[in-house]
C-alpha atoms as a PDB file:
ATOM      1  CA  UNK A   1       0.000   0.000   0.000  1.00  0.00           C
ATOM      2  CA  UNK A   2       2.942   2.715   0.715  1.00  0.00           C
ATOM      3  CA  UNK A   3       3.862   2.344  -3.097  1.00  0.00           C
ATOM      4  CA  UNK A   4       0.346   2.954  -4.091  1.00  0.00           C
ATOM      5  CA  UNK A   5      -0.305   5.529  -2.058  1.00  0.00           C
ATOM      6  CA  UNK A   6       2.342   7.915  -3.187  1.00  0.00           C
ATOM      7  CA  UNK A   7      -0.159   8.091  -6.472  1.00  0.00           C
ATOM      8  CA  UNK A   8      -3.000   9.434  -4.619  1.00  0.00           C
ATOM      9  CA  UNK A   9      -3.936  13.110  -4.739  1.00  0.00           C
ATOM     10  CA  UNK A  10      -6.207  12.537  -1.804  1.00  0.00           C
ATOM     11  CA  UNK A  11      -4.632  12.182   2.134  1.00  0.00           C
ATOM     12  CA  UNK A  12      -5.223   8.604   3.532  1.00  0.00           C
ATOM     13  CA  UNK A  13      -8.178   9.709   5.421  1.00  0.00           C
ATOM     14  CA  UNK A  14      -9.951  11.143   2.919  1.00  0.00           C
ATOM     15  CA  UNK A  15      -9.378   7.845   1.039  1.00  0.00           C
ATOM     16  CA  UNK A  16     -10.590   5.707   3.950  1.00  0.00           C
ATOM     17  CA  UNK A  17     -13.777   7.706   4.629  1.00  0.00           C
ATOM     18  CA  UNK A  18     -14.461   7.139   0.567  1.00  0.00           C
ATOM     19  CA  UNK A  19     -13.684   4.099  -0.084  1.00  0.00           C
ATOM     20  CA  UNK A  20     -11.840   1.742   2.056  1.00  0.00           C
ATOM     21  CA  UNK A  21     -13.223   2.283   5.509  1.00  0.00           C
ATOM     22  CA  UNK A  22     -16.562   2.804   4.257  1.00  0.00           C
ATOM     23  CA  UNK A  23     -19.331   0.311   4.009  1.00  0.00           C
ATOM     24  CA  UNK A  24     -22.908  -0.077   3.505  1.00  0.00           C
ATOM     25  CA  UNK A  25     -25.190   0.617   6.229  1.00  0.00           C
ATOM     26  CA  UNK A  26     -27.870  -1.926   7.049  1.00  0.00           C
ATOM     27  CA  UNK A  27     -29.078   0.200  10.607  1.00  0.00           C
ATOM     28  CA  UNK A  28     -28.625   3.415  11.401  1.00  0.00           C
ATOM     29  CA  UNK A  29     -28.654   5.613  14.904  1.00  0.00           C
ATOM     30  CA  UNK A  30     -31.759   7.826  15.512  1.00  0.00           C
ATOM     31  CA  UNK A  31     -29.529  10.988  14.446  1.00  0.00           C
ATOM     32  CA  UNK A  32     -31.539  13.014  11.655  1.00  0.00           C
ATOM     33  CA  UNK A  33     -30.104  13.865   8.451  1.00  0.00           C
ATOM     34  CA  UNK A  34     -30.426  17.673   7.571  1.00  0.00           C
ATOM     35  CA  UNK A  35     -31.342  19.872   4.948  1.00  0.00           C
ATOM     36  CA  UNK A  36     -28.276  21.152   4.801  1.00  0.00           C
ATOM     37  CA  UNK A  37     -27.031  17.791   4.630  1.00  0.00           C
ATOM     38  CA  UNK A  38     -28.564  16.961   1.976  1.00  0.00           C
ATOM     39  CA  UNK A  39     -27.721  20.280   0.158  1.00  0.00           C
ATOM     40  CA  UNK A  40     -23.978  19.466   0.681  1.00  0.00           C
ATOM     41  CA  UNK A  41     -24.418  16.002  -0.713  1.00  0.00           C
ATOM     42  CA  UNK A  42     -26.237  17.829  -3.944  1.00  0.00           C
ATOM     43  CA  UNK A  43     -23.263  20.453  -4.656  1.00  0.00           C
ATOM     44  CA  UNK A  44     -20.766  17.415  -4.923  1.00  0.00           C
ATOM     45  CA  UNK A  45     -23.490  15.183  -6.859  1.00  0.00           C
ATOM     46  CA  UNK A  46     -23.903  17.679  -9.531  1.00  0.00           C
ATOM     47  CA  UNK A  47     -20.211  17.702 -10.927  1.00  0.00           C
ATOM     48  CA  UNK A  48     -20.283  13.776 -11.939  1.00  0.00           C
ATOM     49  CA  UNK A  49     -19.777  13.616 -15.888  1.00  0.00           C
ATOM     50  CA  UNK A  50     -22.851  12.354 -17.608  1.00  0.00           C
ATOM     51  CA  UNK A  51     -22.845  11.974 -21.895  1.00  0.00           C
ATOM     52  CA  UNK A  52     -24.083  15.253 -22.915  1.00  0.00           C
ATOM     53  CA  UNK A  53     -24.165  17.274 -19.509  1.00  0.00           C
ATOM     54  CA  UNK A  54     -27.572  15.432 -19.761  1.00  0.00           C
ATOM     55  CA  UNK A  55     -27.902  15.231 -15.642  1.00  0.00           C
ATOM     56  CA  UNK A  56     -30.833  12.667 -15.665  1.00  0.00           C
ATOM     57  CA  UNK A  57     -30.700  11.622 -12.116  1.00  0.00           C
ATOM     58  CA  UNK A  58     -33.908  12.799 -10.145  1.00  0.00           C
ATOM     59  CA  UNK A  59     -33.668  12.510  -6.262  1.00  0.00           C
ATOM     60  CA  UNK A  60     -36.975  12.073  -4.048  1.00  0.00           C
ATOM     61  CA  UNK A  61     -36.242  12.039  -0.500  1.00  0.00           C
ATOM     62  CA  UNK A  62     -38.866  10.186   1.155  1.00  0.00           C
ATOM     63  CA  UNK A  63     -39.185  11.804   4.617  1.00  0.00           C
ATOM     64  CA  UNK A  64     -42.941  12.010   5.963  1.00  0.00           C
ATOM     65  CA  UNK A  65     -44.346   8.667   7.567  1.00  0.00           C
ATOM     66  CA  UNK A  66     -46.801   8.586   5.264  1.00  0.00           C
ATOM     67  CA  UNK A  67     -44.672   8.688   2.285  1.00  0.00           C
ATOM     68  CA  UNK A  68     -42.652   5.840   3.750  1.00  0.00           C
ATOM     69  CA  UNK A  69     -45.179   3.944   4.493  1.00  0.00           C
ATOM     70  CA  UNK A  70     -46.135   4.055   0.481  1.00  0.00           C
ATOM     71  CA  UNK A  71     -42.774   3.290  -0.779  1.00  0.00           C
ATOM     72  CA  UNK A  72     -41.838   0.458   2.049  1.00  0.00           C
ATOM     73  CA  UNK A  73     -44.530  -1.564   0.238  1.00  0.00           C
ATOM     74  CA  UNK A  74     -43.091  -2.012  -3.137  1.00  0.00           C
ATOM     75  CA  UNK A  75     -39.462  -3.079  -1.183  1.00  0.00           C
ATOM     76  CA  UNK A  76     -38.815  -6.609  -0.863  1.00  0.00           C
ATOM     77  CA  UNK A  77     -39.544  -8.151   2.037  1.00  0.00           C
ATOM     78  CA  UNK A  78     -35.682  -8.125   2.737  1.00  0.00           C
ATOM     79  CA  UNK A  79     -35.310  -4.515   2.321  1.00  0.00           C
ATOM     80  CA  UNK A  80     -38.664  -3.226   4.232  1.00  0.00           C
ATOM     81  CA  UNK A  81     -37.513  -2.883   7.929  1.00  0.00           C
ATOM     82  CA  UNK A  82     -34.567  -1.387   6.843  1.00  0.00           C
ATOM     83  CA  UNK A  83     -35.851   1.159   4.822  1.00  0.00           C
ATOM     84  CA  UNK A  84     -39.045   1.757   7.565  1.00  0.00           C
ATOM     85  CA  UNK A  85     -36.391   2.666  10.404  1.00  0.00           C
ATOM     86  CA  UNK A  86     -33.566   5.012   8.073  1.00  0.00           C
ATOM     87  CA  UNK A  87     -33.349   8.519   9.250  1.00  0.00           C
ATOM     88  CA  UNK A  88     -33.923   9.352   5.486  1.00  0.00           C
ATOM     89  CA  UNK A  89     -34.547   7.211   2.303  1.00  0.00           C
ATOM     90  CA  UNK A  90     -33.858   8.384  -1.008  1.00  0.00           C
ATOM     91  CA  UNK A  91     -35.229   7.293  -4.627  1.00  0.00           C
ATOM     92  CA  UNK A  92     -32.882   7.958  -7.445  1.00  0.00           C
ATOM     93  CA  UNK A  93     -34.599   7.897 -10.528  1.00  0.00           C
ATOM     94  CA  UNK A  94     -33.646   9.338 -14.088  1.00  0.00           C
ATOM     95  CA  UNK A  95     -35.968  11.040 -16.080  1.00  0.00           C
ATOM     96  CA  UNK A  96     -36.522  10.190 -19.468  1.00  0.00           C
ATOM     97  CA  UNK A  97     -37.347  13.989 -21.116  1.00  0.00           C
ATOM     98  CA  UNK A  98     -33.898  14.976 -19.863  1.00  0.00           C
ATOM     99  CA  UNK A  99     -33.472  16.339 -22.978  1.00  0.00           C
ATOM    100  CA  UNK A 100     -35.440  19.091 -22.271  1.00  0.00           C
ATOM    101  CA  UNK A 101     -32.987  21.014 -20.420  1.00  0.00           C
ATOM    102  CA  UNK A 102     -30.554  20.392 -22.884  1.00  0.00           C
ATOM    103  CA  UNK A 103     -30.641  23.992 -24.760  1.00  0.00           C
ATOM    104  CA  UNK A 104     -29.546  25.373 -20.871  1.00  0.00           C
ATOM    105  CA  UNK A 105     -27.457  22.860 -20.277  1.00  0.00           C
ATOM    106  CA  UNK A 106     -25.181  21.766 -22.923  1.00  0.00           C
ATOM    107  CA  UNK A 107     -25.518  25.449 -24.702  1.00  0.00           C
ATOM    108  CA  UNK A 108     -22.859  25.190 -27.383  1.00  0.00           C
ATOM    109  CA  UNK A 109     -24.076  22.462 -29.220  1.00  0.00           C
ATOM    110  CA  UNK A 110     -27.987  23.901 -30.335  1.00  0.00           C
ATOM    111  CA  UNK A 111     -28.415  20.361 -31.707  1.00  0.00           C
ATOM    112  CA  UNK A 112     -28.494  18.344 -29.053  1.00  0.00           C
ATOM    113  CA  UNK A 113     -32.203  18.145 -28.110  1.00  0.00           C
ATOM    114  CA  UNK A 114     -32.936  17.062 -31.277  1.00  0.00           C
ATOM    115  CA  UNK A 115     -30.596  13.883 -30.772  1.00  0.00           C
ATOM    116  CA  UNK A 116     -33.254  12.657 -28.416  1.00  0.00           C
ATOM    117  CA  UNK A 117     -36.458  13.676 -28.884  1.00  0.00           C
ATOM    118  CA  UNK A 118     -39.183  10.676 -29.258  1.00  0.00           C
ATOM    119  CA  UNK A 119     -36.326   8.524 -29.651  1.00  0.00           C
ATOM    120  CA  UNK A 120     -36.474   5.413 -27.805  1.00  0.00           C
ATOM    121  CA  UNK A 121     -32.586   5.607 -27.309  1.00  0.00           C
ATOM    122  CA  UNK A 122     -32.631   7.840 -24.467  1.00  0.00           C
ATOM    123  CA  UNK A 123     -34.001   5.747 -22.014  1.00  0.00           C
ATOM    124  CA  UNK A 124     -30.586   3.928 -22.256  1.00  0.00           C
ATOM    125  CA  UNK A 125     -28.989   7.394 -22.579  1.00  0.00           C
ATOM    126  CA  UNK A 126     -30.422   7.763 -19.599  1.00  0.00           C
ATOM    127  CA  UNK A 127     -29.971   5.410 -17.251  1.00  0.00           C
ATOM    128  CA  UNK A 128     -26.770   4.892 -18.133  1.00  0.00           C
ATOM    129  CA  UNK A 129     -25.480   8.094 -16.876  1.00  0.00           C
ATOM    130  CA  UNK A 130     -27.915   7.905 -14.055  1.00  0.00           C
ATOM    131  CA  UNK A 131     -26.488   5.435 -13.207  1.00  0.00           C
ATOM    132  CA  UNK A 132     -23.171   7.385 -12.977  1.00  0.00           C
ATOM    133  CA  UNK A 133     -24.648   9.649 -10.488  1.00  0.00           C
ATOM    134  CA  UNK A 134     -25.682   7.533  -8.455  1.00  0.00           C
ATOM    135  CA  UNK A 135     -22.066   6.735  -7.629  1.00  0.00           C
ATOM    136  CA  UNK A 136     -21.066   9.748  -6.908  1.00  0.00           C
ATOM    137  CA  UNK A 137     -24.387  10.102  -4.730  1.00  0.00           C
ATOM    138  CA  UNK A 138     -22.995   7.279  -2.456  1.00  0.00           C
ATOM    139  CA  UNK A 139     -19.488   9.251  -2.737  1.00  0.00           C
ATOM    140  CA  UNK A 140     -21.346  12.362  -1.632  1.00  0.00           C
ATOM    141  CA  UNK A 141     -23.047  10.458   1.291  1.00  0.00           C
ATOM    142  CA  UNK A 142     -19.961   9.392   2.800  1.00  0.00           C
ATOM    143  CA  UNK A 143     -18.313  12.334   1.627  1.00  0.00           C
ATOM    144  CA  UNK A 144     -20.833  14.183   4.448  1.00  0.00           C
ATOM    145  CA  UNK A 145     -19.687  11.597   7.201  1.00  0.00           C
ATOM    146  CA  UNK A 146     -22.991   9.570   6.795  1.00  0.00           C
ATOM    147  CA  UNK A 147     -23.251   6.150   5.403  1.00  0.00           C
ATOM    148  CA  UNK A 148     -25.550   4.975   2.169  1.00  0.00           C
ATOM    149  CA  UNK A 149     -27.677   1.742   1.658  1.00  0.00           C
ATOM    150  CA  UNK A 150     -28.284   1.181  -1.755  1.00  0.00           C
ATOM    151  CA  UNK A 151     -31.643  -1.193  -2.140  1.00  0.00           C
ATOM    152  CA  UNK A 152     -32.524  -2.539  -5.921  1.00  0.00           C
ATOM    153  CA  UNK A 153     -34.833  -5.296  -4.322  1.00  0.00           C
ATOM    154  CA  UNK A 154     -37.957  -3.195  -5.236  1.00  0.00           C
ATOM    155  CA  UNK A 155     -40.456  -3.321  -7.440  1.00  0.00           C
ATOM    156  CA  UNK A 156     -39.609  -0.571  -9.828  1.00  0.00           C
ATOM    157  CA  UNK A 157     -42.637   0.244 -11.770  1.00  0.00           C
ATOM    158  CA  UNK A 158     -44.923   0.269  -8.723  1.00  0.00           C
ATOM    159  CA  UNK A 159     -43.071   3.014  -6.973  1.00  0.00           C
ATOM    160  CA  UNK A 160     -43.362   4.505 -10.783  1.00  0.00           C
ATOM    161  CA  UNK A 161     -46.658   4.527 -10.565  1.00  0.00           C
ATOM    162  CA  UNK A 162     -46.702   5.654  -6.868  1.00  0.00           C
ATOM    163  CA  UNK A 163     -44.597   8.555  -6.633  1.00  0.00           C
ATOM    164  CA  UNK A 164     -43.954   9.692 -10.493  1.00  0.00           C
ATOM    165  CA  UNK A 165     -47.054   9.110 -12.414  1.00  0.00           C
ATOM    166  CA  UNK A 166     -46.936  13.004 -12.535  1.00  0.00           C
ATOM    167  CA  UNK A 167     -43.406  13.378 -14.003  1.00  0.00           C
ATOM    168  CA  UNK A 168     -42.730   9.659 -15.782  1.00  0.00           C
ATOM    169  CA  UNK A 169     -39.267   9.408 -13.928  1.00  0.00           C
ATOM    170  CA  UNK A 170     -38.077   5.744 -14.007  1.00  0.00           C
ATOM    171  CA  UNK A 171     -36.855   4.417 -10.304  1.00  0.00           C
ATOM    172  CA  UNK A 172     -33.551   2.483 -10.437  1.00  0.00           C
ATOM    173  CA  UNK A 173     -32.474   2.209  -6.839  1.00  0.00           C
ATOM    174  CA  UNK A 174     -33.615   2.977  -3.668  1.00  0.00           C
ATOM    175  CA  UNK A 175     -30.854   4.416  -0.447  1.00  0.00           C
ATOM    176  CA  UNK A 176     -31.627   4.639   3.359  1.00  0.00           C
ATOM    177  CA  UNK A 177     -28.923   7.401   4.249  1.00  0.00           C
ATOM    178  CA  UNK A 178     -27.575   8.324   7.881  1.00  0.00           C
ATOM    179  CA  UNK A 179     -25.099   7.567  10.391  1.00  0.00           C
ATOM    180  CA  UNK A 180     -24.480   3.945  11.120  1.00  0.00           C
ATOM    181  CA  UNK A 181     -24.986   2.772  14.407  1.00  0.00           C
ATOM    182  CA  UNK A 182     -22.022   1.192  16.267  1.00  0.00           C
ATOM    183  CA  UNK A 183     -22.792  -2.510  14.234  1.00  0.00           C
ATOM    184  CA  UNK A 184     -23.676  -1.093  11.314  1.00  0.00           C
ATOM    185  CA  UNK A 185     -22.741  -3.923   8.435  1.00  0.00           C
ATOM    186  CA  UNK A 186     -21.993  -7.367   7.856  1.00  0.00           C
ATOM    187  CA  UNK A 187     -18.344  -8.025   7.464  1.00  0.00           C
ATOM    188  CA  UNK A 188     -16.906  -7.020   4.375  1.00  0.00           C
ATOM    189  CA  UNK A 189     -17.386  -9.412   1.665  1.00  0.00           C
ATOM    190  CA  UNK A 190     -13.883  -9.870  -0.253  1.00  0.00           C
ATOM    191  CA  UNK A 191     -13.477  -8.074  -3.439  1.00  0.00           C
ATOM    192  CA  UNK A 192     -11.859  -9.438  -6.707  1.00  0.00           C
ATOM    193  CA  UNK A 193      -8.396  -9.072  -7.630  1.00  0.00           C
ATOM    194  CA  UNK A 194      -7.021  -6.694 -10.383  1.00  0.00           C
ATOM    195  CA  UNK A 195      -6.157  -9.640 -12.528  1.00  0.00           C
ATOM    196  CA  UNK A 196      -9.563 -10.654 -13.144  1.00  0.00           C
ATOM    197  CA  UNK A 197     -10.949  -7.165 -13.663  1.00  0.00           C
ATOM    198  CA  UNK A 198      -8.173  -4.802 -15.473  1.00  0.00           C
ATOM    199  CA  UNK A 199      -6.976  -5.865 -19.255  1.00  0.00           C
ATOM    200  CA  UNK A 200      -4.486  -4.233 -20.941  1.00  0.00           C
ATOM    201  CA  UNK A 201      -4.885  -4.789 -24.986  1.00  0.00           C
END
């Protein structure tokens, strides 16, 4: 590790508190997560690189009893106690029109919009890079001191129906965020060597 870390732009402890020490939560203490939390989380969020500066992640934080009583019952059954007792859950969705902010947001090239309007492409366009963001999300949760517990054992197009029938977003994963109690995880499952994941052509 001393090699490798002479590489990093990053200190050590910013490194743990990203990546190494961090882990997903499973229970959480009864501390609240702000607004202001969540604002910090946002202003980090919003810099991950997505094709066309097409930003198609939409965020729903699910904080009134009511509204997590709604979502808790398209979770599987695995999933529903933990996202009942979170401080705060989070839906990440993309939406599927992000095309329509294109002209503001990716001004210098006029054509853009065009590219994916009523095409059937951009729901691939846009999960894709979705998708991207919501890695930096969990970055940006941990990046706050809190930890992240990304849930895709849901039923996708019920919570579609049940919180976006207004807006057509597209759920892909659900996240109870807040800080992890003192047993917060199982133990770390291992993780696969750089051998069987990097080639070099």
């Amino acid at each position: 590790m001393t090699e490798l870390h002479q590489h990093f732009a990053l200190d050590r402890t910013a490194q743990n508190l990203l990546f190494r020490e961090a882990r997903t939560a499973n229970t959480f203490s009864d501390e609240p997560v702000s607004e202001d939390q969540v604002a910090a989380i946002y202003d980090l969020v919003k810099y991950a690189p997505t094709a066309f500066n097409s930003q198609p992640l939409r965020i729903l934080l699910v904080r009134s009893p009511e509204a997590r009583e709604r979502l808790v019952e398209h979770l599987w059954d695995g999933n529903k106690a933990k996202a009942a007792a979170a401080p705060l859950v989070a839906v990440l969705a993309y939406d599927p029109e992000f095309h329509e902010h294109l002209p503001t947001q990716l001004p210098h090239f006029p054509a853009a919009q065009s590219l994916f309007q009523g095409k059937d492409h951009r729901f691939v366009e846009a999960s894709v890079s979705a998708g991207l963001q919501i890695g930096y999300f969990i970055l940006g949760v941990r990046a706050v001191g809190l930890a992240a517990g990304p849930m895709t054992g849901l039923h996708a197009e019920a919570i579609d129906k049940e919180f976006f029938a207004e807006t057509g977003y597209r759920t892909l994963v659900v996240i109870t965020i807040g800080k992890p109690d003192e047993d917060p995880a199982f133990p770390r499952g291992p993780r696969l060597e750089q051998n069987l994941v990097v080639t070099t052509v």
